[in-house]
C-alpha atoms as a PDB file:
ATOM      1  CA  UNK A   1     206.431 -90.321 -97.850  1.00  0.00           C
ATOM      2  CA  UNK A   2     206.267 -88.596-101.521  1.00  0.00           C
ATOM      3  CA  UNK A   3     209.199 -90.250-102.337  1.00  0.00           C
ATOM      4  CA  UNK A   4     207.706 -93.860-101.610  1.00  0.00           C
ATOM      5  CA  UNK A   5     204.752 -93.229-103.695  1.00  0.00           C
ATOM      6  CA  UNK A   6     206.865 -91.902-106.416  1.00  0.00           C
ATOM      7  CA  UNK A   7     209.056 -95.045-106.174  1.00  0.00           C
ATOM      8  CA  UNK A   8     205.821 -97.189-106.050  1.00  0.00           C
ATOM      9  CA  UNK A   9     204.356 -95.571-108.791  1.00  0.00           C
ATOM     10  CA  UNK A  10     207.127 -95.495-111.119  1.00  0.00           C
ATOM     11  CA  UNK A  11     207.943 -99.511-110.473  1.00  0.00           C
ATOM     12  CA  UNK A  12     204.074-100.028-111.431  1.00  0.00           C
ATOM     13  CA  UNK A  13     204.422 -98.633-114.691  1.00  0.00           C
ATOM     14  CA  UNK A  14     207.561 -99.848-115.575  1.00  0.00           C
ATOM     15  CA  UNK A  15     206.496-103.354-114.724  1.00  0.00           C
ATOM     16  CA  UNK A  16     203.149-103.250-116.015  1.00  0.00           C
ATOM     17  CA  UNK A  17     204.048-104.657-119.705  1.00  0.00           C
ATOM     18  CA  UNK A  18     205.132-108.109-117.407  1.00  0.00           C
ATOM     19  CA  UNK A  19     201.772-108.329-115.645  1.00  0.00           C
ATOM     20  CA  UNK A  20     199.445-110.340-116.390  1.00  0.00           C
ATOM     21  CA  UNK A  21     197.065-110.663-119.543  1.00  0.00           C
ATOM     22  CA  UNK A  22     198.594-106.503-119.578  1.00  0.00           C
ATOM     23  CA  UNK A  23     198.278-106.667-123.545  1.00  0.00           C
ATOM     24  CA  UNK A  24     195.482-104.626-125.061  1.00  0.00           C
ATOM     25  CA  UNK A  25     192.469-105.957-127.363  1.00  0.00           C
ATOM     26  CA  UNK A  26     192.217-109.434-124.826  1.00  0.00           C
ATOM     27  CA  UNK A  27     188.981-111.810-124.825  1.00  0.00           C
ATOM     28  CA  UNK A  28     187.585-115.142-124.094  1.00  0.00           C
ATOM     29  CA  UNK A  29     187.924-117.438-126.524  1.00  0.00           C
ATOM     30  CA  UNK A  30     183.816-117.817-126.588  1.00  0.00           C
ATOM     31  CA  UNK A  31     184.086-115.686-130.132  1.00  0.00           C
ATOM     32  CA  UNK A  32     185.450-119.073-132.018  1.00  0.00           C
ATOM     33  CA  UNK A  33     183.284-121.193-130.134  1.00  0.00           C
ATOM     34  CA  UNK A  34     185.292-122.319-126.937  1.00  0.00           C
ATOM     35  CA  UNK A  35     184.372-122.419-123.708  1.00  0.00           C
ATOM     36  CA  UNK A  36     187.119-122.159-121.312  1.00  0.00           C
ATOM     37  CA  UNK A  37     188.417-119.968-118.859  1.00  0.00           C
ATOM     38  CA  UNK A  38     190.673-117.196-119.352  1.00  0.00           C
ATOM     39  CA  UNK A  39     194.365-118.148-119.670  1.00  0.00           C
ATOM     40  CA  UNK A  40     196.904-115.871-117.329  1.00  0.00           C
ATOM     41  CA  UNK A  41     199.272-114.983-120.465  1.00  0.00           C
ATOM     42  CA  UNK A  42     201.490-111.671-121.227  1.00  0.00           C
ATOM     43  CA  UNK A  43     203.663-111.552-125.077  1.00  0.00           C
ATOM     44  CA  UNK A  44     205.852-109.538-126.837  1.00  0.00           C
ATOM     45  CA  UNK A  45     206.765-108.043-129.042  1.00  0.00           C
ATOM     46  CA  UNK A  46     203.110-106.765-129.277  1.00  0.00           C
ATOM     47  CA  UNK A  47     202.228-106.216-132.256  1.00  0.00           C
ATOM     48  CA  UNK A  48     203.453-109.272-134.044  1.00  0.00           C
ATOM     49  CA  UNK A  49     207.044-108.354-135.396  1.00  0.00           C
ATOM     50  CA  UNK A  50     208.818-109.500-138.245  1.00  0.00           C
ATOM     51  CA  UNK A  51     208.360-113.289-139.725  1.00  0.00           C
ATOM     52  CA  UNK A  52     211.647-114.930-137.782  1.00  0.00           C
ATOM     53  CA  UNK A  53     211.455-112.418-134.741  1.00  0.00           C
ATOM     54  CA  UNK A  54     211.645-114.532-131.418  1.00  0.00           C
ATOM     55  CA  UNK A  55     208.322-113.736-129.672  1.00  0.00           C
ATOM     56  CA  UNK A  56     207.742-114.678-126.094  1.00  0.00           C
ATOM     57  CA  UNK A  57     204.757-115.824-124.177  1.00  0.00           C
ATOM     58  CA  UNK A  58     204.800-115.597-120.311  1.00  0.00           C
ATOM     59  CA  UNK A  59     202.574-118.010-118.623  1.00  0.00           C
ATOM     60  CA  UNK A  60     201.335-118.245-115.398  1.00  0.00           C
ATOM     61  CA  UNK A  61     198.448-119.806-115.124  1.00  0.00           C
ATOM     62  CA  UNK A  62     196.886-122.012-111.543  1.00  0.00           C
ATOM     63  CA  UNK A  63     195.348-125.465-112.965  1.00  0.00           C
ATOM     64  CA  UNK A  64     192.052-126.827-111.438  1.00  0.00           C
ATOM     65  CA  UNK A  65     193.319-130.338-111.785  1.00  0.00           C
ATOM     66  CA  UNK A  66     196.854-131.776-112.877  1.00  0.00           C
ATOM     67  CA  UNK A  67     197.904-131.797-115.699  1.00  0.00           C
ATOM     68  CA  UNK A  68     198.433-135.276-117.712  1.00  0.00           C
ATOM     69  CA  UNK A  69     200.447-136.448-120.573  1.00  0.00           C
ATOM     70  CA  UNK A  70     198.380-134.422-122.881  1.00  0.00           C
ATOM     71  CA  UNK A  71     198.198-131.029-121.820  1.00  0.00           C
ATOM     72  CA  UNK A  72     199.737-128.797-123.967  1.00  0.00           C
ATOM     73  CA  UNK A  73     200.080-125.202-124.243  1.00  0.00           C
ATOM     74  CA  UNK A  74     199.157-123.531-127.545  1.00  0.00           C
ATOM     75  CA  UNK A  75     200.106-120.890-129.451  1.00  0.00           C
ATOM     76  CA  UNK A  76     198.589-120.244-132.710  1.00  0.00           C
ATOM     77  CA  UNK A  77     197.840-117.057-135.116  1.00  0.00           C
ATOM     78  CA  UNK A  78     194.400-117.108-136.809  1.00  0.00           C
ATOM     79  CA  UNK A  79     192.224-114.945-139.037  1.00  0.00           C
ATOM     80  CA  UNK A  80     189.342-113.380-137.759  1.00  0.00           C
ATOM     81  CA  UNK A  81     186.916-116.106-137.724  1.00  0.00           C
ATOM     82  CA  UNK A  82     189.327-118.253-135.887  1.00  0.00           C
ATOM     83  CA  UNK A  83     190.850-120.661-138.762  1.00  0.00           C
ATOM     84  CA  UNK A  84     194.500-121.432-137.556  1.00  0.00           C
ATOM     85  CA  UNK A  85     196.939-120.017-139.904  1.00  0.00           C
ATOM     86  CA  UNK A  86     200.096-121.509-137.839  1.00  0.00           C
ATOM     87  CA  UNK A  87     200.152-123.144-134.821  1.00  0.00           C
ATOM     88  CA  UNK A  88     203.017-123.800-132.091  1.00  0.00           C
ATOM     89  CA  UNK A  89     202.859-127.017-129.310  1.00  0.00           C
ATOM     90  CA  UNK A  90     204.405-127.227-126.063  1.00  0.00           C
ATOM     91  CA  UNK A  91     204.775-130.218-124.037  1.00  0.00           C
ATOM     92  CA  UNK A  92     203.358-130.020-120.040  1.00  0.00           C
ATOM     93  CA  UNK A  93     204.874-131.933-117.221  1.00  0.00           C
ATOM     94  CA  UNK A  94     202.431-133.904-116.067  1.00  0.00           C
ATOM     95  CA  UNK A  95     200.869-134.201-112.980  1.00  0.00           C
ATOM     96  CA  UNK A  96     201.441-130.602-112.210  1.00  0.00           C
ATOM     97  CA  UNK A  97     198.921-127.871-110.815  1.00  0.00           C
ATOM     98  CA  UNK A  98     200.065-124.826-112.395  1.00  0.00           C
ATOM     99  CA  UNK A  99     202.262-123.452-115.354  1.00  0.00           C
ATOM    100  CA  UNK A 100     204.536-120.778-114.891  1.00  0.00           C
ATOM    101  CA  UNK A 101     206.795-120.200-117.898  1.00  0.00           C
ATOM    102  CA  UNK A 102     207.949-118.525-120.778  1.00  0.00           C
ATOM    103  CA  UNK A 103     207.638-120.020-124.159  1.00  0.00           C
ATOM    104  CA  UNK A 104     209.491-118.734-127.460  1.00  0.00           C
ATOM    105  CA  UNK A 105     207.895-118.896-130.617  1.00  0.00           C
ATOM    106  CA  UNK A 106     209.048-117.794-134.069  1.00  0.00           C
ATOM    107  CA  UNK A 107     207.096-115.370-136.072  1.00  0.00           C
ATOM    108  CA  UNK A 108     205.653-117.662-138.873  1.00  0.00           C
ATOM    109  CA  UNK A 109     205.319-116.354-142.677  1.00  0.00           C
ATOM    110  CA  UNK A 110     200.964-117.276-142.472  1.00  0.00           C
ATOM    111  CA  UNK A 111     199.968-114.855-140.330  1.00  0.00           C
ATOM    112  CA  UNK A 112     196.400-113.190-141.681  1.00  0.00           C
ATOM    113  CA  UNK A 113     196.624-109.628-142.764  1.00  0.00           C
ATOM    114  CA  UNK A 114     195.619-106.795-142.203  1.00  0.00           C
ATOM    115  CA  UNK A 115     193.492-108.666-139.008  1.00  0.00           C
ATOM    116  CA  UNK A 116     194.382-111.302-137.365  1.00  0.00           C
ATOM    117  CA  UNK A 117     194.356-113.162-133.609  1.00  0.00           C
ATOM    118  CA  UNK A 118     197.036-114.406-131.289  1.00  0.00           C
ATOM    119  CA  UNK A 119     195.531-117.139-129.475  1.00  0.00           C
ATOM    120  CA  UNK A 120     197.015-118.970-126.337  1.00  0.00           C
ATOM    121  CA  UNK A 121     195.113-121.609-125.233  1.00  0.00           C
ATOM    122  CA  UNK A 122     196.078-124.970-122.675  1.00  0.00           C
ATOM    123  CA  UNK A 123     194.336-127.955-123.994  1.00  0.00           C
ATOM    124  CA  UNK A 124     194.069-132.121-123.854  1.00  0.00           C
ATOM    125  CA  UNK A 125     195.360-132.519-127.387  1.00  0.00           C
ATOM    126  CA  UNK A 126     193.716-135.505-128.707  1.00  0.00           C
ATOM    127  CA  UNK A 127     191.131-135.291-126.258  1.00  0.00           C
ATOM    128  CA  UNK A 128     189.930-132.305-127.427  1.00  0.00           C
ATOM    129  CA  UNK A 129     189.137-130.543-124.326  1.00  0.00           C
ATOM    130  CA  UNK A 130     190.082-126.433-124.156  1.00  0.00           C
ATOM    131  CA  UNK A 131     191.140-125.638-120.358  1.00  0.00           C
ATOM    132  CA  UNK A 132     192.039-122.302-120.653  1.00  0.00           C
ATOM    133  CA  UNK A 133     192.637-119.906-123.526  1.00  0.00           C
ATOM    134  CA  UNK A 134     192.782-116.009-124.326  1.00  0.00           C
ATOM    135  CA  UNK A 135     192.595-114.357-127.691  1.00  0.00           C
ATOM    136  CA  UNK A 136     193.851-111.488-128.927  1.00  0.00           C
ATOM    137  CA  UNK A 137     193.065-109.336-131.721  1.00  0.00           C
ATOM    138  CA  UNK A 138     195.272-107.409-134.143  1.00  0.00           C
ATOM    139  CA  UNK A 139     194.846-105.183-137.103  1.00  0.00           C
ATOM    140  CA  UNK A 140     198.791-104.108-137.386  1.00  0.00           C
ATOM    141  CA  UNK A 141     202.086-105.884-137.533  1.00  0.00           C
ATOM    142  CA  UNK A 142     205.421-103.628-136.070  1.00  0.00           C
ATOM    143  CA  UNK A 143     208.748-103.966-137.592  1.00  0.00           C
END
């Protein structure tokens, strides 16, 4: 029996960094004015590395109605009070009722310093309407 809980225990923490919304310093994105729920998202590498470092965004995220021809998925670095410094699009299949994916995105050179937010968000681009997004603050970059 210890040797089960051992197991257990040592497959939680090693898997814990793939969970999700598992990074540190998470919120709602009710801070820069949006009112959505909160988007199911992990990253890495965490802090923001290197402009040109490959970051990846794991989402997995349930959707309370299908998606259409303009949902997108977000992913954009901001300063503190929430003006986008660079932003990456994604395309969404329509007509589905959840995302579960990873996305790459470059480190861009505009990326706020010292602090700075890494916001994920799935919206109706052109309609304007936030579904779900999660911010994340930073005050350090590795690498």
């Amino acid at each position: 029996m210890n040797r089960n809980l051992i197991f257990t225990t040592l497959f939680l923490l090693l898997t814990m960094p793939f969970m999700l919304n598992t990074n540190n310093g998470w919120s709602d994105c009710s801070i820069n004015g949006i009112q959505a729920d909160v988007l199911n998202v992990s990253w890495g590498p965490d802090p923001v590395g290197p402009t040109g470092m490959t970051m990846f965004f794991n989402v997995s995220q349930g959707l309370s109605q299908a998606s259409t021809t303009f949902t997108k998925l977000v992913v954009s670095f901001n300063d503190p009070s929430g003006v986008i410094s660079s932003a990456n699009q994604f395309e969404i299949s329509p007509g589905i009722n959840s995302v579960d994916n990873s996305y790459q995105v470059m480190v861009p050179d505009l990326i706020p310093s010292p602090v700075y937010t890494v916001a994920v968000m799935l919206t109706e681009v052109g309609i304007g309407d936030v579904l779900y997004c999660v911010l994340f603050s930073r005050d350090t970059r590795s690498g």
